[in-house]
Protein backbone atom coordinates (compact mmCIF):
# COMPACT_ATOMS: atom_id res chain seq x y z
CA UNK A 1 51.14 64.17 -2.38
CA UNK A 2 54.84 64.01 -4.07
CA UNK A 3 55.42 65.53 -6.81
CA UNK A 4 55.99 62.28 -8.82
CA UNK A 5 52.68 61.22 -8.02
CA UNK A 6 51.51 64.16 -9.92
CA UNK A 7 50.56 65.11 -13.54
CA UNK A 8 50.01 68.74 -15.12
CA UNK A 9 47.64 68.48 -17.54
CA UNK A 10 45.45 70.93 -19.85
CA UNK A 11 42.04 71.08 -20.13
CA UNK A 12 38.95 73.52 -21.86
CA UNK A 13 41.51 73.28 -25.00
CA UNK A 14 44.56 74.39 -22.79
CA UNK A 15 42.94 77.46 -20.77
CA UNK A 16 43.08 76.11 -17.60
CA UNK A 17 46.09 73.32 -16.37
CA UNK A 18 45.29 71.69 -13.94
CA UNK A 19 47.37 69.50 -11.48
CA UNK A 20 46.22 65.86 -10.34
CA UNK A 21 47.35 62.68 -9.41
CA UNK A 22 48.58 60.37 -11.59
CA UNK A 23 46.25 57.74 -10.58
CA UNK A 24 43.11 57.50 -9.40
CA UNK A 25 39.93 59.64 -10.01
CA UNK A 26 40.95 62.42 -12.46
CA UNK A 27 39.43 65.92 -14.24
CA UNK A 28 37.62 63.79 -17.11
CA UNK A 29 35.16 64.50 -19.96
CA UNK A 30 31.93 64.24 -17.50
CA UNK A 31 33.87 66.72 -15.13
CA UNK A 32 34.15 69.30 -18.40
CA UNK A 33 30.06 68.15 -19.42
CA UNK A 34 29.23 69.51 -16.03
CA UNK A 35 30.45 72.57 -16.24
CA UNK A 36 29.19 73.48 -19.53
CA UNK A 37 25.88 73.08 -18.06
CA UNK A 38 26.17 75.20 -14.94
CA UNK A 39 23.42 78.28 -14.68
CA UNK A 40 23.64 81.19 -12.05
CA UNK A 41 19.78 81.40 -11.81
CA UNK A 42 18.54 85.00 -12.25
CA UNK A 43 21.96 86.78 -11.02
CA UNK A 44 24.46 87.82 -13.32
CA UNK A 45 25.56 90.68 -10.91
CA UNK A 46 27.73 89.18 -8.07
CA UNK A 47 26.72 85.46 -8.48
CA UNK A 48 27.41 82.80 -6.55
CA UNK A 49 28.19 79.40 -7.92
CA UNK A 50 29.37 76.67 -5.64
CA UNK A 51 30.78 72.93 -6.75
CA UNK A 52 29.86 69.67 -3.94
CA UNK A 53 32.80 67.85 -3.65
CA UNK A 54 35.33 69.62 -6.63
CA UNK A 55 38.35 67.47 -5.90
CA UNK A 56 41.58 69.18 -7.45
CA UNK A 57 39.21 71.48 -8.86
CA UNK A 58 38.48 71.13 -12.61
CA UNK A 59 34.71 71.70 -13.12
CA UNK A 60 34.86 74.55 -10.98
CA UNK A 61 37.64 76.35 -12.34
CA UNK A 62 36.03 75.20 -15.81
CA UNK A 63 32.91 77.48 -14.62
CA UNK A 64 34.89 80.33 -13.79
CA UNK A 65 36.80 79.93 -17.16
CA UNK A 66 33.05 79.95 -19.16
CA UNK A 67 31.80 82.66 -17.17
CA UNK A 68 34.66 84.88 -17.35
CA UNK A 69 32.43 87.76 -18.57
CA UNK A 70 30.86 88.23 -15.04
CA UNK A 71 34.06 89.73 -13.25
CA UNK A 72 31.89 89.92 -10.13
CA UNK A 73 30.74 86.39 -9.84
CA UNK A 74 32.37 84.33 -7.67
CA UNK A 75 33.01 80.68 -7.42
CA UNK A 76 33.01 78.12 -4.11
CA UNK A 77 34.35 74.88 -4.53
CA UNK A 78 33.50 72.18 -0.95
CA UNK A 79 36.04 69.39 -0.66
CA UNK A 80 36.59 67.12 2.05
CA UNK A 81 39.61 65.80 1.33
CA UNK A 82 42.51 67.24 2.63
CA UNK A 83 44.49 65.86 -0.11
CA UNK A 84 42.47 66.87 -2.84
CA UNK A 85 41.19 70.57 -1.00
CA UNK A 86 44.82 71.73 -1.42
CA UNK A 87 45.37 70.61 -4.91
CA UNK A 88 42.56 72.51 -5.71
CA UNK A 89 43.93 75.49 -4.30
CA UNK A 90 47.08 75.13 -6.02
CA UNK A 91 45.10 74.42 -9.21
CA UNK A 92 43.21 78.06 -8.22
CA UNK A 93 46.64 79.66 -7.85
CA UNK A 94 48.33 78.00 -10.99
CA UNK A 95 45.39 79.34 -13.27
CA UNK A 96 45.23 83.20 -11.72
CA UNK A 97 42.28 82.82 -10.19
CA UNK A 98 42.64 83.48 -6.48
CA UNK A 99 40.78 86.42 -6.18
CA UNK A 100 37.41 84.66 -7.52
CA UNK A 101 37.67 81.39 -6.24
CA UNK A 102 37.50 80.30 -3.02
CA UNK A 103 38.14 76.46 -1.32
CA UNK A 104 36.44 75.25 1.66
CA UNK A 105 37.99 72.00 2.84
CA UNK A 106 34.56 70.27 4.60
CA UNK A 107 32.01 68.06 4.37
CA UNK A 108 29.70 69.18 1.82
CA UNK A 109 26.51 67.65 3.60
CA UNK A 110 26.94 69.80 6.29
CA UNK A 111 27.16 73.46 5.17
CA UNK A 112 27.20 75.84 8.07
CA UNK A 113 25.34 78.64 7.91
CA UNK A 114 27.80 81.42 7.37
CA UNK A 115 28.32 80.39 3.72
CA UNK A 116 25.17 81.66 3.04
CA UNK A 117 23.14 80.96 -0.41
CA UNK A 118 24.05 80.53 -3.44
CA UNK A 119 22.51 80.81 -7.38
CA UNK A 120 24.22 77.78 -8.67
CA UNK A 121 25.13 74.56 -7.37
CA UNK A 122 26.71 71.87 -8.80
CA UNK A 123 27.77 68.50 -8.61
CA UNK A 124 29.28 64.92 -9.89
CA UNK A 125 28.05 62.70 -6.74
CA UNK A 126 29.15 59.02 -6.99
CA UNK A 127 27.42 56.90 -9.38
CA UNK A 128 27.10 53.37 -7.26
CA UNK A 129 26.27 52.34 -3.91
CA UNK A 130 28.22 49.93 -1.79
CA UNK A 131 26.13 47.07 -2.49
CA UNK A 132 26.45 47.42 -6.51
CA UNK A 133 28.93 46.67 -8.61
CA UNK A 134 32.57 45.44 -8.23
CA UNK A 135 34.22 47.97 -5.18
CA UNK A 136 36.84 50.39 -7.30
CA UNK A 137 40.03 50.92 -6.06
CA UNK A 138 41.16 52.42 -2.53
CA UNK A 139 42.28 55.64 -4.64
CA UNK A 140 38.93 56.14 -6.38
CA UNK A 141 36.34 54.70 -4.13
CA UNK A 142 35.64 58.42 -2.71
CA UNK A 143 34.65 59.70 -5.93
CA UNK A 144 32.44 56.40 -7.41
CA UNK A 145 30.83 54.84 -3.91
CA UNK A 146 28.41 57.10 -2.43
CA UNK A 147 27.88 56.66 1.44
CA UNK A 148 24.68 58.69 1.34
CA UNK A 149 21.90 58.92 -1.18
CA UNK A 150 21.04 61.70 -3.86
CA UNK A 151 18.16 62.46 -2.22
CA UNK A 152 20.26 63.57 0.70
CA UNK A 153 22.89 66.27 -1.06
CA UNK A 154 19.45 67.50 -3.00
CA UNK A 155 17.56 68.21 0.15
CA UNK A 156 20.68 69.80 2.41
CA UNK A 157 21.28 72.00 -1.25
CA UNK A 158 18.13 73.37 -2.17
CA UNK A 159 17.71 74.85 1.21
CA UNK A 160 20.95 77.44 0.32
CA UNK A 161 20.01 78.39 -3.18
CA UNK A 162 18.75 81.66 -3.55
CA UNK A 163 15.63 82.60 -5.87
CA UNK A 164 15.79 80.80 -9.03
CA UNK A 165 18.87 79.42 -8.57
CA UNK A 166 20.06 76.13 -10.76
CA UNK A 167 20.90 73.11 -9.08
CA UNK A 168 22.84 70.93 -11.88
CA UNK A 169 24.00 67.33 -11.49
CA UNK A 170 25.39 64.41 -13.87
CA UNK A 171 24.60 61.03 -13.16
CA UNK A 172 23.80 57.46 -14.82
CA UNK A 173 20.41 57.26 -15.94
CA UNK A 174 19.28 54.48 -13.92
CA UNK A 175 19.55 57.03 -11.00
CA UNK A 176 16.84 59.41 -12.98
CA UNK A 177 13.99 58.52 -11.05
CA UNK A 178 15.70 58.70 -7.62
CA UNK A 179 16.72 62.47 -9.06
CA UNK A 180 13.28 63.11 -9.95
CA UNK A 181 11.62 62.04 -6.78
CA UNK A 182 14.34 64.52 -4.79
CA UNK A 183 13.65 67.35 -6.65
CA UNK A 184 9.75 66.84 -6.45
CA UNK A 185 8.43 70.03 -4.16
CA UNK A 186 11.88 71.47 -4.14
CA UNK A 187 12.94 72.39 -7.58
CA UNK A 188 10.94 73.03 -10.55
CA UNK A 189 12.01 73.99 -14.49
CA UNK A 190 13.80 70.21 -14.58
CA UNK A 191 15.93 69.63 -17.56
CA UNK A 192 17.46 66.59 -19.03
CA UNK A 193 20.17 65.79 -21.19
CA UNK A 194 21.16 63.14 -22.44
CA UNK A 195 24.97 62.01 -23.15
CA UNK A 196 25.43 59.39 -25.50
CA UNK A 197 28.29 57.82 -27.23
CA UNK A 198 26.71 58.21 -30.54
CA UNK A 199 23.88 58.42 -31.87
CA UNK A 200 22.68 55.13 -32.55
CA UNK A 201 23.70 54.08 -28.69
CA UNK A 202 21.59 54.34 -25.96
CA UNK A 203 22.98 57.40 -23.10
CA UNK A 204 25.47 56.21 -20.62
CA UNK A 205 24.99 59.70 -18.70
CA UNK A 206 22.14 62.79 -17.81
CA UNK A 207 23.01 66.17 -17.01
CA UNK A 208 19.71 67.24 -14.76
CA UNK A 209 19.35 70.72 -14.15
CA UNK A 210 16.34 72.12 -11.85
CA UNK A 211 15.41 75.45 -10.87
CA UNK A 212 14.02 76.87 -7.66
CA UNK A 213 10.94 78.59 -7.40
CA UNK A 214 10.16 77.91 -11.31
CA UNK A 215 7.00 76.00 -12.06
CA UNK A 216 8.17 75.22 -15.72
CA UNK A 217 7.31 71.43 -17.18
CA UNK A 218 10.11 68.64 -17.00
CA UNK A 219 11.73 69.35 -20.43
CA UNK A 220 13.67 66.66 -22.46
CA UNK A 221 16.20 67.99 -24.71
CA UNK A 222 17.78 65.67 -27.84
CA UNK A 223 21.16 65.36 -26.17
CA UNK A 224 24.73 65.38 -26.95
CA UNK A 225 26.72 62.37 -29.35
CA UNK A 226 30.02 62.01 -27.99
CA UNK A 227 31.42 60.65 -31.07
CA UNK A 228 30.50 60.12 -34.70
CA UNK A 229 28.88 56.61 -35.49
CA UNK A 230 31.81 54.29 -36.35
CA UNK A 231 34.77 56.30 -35.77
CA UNK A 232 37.64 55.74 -32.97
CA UNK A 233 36.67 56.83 -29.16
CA UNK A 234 39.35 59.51 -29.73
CA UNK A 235 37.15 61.40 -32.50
CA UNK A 236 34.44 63.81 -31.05
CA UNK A 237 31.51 65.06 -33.08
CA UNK A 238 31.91 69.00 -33.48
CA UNK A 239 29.36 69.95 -31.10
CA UNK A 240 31.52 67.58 -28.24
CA UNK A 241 34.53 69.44 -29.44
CA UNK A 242 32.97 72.89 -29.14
CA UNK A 243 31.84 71.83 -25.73
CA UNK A 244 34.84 69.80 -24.33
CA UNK A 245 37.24 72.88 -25.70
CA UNK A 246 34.83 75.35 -23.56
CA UNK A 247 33.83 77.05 -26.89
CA UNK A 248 30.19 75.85 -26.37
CA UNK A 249 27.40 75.46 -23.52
CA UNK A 250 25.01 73.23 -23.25
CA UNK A 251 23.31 75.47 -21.04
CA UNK A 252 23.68 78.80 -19.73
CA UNK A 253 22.02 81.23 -17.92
C-alpha cells in the first residue's frame, strides 16, 4: 500500500500505534473488546495465543500488550492477505514486539500441522453472509462477508487447542445460536457477554468464550454499557474506558 493510503494511529490509550489504511476495515472498538477478553486456558508458562484472521494486527498486539506480565507467552497472528499480513508485521516491528509475535500469512481454515496447538484462540469472523444485507464495499467485504460458516472456523480450531484452552469470538447476537450449536461436544465452560450501547438498549454484540475439556454450565454475565444513557456516542461509561484504554479485562485467565 502507499504511504498516503495510510494512517498511524494509537490505540489501548496510546501503548500500541498501529498503522492501517485509511479506508476500509480498520482496528475499531470491537477489535480492542476482543482482546480484553482473550484467556490462555490453564498455561501461564510459555502460552500460546493465536488471532484467525488479525489484519494489520490490532487485537493481537492488544493481547500481547495486556499480557505483558507473561514474558514467555507468545502470540500468532493468521492472515491471508498479503496486504494486510505485512502491515501487521510492520505494526509488530513499530511496537517492539518482534521477538513475541509472530505472522503467518495463510488461510486460517487450513492450519497445517506444524503450528501445533495452542491455549488461546481468537477471533472477529465476518458478521453477514452473502445473501444478507446490502454487499459493503470492495475494501471491506473481506472482513464483513463470510464465505464459510462459524461452524466451520469452530470445528478446524478446537481440534489445535491444547487442554483447557479458550476459544473467544465476538459476533452479532443473532449468530448466538449458530455459536452455540458449534461449540456443542467441542467446548464446554461457555460464556457470554453482552455489549450494549447503554443500558436501556438492547446488545448490538456477544463476546462468547468456551473452554475445552471444561464441563462448566453456559454462564450469562450482565455485560458491558458502551456509553452512559443520553450522552454523545463519543462519551464511554468508566468501565468502557478502563477497558478500551487496556486498563481493564473483561476476562482473563
Amino acid at each position: 500500500m502507499k504511504e498516503a493510503d495510510l494512517t498511524e494511529d494509537a490505540i489501548l490509550g496510546g501503548r500500541l500505534r498501529v498503522r492501517q489504511p485509511a479506508r476500509g476495515y480498520r482496528v475499531n472498538v470491537d477489535t480492542i473488546l476482543l482482546a480484553a477478553a482473550v484467556g490462555m486456558g490453564g498455561n501461564e508458562t510459555g502460552a500460546r495465543l493465536v488471532e484467525l484472521g488479525c489484519g494489520v494486527g490490532g487485537a493481537l498486539l492488544s493481547v500481547a500488550a495486556r499480557y505483558q506480565i507473561y514474558p514467555e507467552t507468545r502470540y500468532f497472528g493468521v492472515e491471508r492477505d498479503p496486504r494486510f499480513a505485512a502491515l501487521a508485521r510492520e505494526n509488530v516491528a513499530l511496537n517492539g514486539l518482534s521477538g513475541k509475535v509472530i505472522i503467518y500469512e495463510a488461510d486460517a481454515l487450513s492450519p497445517p500441522p506444524e503450528w501445533g496447538v495452542f491455549d488461546g484462540v481468537f477471533f472477529n469472523p465476518p458478521y453477514d453472509y452473502s445473501s444478507e444485507g446490502r454487499a459493503p464495499a470492495a475494501a471491506r467485504s473481506g472482513a464483513h462477508i463470510a464465505e464459510l460458516p462459524i461452524k466451520d472456523w469452530i470445528k478446524v480450531w478446537c481440534n489445535r487447542m491444547s487442554y483447557y484452552a479458550c476459544l473467544t469470538l465476538i459476533q452479532r447476537p443473532h449468530r448466538l445460536p449458530e455459536i452455540l450449536r458449534a461449540l456443542e461436544g467441542r467446548l464446554g465452560g461457555v460464556e457470554i457477554f453482552p455489549i450494549r450501547p447503554s443500558r436501556q438498549k438492547p446488545a448490538r454484540r456477544l463476546i462468547v468464550r468456551g473452554r475445552k475439556g471444561s464441563r462448566a454450565p453456559l454462564q450469562l454475565w450482565d455485560g458491558l454499557d458502551l456509553h452512559p444513557e443520553g450522552k454523545s456516542k463519543d462519551k464511554y461509561t468508566p468501565q468502557a474506558e478502563a477497558i478500551l484504554r487496556g486498563e481493564a479485562f473483561i476476562w482473563s485467565g
